[in-house]
Protein backbone atom coordinates (compact mmCIF):
# COMPACT_ATOMS: atom_id res chain seq x y z
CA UNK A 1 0.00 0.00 0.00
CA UNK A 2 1.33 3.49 -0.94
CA UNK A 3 0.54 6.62 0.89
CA UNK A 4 0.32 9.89 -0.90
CA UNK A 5 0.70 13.57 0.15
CA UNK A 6 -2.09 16.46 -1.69
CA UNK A 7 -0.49 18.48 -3.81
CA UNK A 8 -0.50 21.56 -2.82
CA UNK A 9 -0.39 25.20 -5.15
CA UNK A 10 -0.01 28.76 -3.68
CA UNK A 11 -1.80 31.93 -5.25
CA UNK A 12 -1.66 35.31 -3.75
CA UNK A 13 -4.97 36.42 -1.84
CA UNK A 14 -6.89 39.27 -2.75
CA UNK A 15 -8.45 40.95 -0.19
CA UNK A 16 -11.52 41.84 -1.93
CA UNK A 17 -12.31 38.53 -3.68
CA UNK A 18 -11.39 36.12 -0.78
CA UNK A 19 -12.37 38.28 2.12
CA UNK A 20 -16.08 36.30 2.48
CA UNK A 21 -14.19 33.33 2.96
CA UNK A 22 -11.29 34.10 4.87
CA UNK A 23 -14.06 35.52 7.54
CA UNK A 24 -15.50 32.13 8.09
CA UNK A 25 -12.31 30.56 8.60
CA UNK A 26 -10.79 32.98 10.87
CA UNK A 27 -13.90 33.41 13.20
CA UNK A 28 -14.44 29.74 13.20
CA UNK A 29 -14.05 28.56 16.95
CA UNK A 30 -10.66 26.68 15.70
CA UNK A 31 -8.84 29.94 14.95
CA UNK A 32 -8.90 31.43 18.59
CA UNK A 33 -5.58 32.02 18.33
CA UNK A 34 -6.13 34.10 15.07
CA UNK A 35 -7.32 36.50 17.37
CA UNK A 36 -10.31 37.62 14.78
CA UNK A 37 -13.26 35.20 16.49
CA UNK A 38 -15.15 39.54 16.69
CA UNK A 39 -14.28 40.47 13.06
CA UNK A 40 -16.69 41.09 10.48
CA UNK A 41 -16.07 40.61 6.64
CA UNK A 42 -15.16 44.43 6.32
CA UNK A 43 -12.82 43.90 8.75
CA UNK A 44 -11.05 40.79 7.49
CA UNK A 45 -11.63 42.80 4.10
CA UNK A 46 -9.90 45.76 5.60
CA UNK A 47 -6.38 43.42 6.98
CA UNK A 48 -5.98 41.99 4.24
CA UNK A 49 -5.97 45.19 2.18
CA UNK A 50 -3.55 46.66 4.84
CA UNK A 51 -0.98 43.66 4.36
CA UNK A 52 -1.37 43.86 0.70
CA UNK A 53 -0.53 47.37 0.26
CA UNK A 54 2.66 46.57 3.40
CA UNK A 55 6.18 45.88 1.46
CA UNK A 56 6.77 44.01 4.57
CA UNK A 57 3.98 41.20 4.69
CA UNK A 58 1.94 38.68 1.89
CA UNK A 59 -0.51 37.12 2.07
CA UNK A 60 -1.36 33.80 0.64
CA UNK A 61 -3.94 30.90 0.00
CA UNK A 62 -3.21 27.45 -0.76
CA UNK A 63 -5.06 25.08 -3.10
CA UNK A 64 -5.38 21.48 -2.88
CA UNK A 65 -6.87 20.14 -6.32
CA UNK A 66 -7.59 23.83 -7.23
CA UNK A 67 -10.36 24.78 -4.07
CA UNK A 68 -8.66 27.10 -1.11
CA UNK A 69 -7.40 25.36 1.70
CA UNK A 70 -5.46 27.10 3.65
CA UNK A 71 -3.77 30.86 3.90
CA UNK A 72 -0.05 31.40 4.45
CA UNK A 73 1.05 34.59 5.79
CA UNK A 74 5.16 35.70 5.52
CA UNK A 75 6.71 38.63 6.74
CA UNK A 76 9.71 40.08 7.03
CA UNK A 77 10.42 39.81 11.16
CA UNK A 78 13.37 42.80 11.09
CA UNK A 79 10.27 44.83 10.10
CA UNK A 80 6.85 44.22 10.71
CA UNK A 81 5.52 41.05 14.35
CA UNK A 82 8.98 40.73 15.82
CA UNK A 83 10.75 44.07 14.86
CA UNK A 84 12.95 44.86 18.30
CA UNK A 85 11.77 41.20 19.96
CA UNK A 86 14.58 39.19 18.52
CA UNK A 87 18.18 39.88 16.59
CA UNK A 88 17.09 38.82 12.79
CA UNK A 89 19.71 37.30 10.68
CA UNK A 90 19.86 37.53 6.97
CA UNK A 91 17.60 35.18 5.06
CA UNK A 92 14.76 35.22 8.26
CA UNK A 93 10.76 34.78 6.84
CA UNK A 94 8.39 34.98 9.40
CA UNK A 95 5.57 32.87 9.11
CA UNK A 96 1.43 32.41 9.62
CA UNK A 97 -0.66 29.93 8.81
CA UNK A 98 -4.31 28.85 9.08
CA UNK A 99 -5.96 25.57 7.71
CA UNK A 100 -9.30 26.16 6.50
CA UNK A 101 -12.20 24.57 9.09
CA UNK A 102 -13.65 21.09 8.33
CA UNK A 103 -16.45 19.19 9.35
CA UNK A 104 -14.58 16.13 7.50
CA UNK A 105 -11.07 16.31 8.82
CA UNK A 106 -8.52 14.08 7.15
CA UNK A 107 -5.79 12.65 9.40
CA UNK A 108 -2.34 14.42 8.59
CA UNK A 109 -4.04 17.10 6.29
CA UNK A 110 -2.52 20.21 8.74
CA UNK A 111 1.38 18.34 9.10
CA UNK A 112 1.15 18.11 5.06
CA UNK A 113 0.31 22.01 4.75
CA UNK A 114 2.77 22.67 7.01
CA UNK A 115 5.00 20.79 5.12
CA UNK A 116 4.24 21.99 1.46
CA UNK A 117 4.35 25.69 3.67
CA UNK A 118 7.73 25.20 4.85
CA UNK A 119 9.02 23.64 1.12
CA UNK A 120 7.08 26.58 -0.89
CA UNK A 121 9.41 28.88 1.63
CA UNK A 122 12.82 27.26 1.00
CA UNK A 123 12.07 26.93 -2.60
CA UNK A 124 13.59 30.61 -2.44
CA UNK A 125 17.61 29.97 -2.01
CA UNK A 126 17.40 33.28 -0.54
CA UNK A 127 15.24 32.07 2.90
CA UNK A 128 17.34 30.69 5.11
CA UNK A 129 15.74 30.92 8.40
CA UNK A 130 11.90 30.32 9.09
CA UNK A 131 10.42 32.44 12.18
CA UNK A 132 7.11 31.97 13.80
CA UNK A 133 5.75 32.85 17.16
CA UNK A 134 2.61 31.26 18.22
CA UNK A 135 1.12 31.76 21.26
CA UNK A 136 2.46 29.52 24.29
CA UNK A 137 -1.32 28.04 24.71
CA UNK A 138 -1.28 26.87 21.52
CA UNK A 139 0.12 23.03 21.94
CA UNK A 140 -1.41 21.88 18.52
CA UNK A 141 0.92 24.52 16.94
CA UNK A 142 4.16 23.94 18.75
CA UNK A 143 3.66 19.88 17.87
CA UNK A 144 3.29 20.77 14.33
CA UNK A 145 5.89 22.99 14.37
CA UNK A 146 8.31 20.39 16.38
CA UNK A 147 7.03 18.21 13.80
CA UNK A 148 8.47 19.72 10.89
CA UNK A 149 12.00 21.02 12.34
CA UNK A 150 11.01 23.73 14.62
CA UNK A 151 13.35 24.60 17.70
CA UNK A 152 11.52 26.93 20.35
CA UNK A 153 14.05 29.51 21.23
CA UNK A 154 12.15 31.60 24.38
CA UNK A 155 9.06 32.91 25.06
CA UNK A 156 8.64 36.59 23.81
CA UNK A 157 5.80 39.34 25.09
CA UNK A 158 3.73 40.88 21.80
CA UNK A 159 1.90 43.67 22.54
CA UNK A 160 -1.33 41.04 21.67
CA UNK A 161 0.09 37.63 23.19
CA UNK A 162 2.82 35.59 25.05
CA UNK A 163 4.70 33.54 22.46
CA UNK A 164 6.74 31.11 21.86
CA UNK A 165 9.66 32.30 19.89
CA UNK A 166 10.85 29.35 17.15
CA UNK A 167 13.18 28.52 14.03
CA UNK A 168 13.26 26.37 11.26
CA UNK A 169 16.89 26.10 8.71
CA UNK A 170 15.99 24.30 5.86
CA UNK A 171 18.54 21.64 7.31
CA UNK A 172 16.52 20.95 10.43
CA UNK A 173 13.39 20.85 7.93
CA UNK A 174 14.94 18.49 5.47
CA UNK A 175 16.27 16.04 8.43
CA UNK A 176 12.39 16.44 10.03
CA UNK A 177 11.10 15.06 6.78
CA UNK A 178 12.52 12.73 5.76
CA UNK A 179 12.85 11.11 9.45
């Protein structure tokens, strides 16, 4: 028996088009920790357009056999979610994402978007270092994370949250996969 992986494909979001749908997923009781459960669809409408129109941030959703999935969010952490909380090195992305709410989940759907997340990042020979910093309550995260080659560094105060501070080299991701 052979086990496959979806294929995954990556378009940029626009704010206007996808804002409908972004709102359900992240007010859906599973994205607490998107910290949006109050927003309305102007108001996802409204971040969106703010990160579009931000050098310093993209937004992104991912497609599995050509329906949305999943958004990725980069940034650039000398700049814009951890500008003064850390010392970024050359080659750091900073990185959200958000699987799309189910009522059929699929076992190892979220570890293969993280996956196909982290290998649509170092696809770019110019990312060397991938930065996230999920809240410390969120446990699903920091397994996922673990998962693919995350190492927590600290826990950092945002102005919005306690988090936990991580990194991910493409050689810690490559050794996680293919464990």
């Amino acid at each position: 028996m052979t086990s496959t992986s979806p294929t995954f494909t990556f378009r940029p979001l626009d704010p206007l088009d996808d804002a409908v749908l972004l709102h359900r997923w992240v007010t859906h009781p599973k994205a607490v920790f998107w910290m949006m459960q109050d927003a309305d669809p102007e108001d996802v409408e409204r971040a969106y357009l703010d990160i579009e129109a931000d050098a310093h941030r993209h937004a992104f959703l991912g497609l599995h056999e050509e329906a949305p999935v999943f958004l990725m969010e980069t940034y650039d952490p000398a700049h814009r979610e951890l500008a003064g909380l850390y010392e970024p090195q050359p080659g750091d992305v900073g990185m959200h994402f958000l699987v799309a709410p189910t009522d059929t989940p699929v076992h190892g759907f979220t570890k293969a978007v993280i996956t196909a997340v982290l290998a649509h990042l170092f696809a770019d020979p110019g990312t060397r270092r991938i930065v996230v910093e999920p809240d410390v309550r969120n446990k699903a995260v920091h397994a996922l994370n673990a998962a693919v080659g995350f190492l927590p560094e600290r826990e950092i105060q945002k102005p919005e949250k306690r988090a936990l501070l991580s990194f991910c080299t493409r050689e810690q991701f490559l050794k996680a996969v293919s464990a």
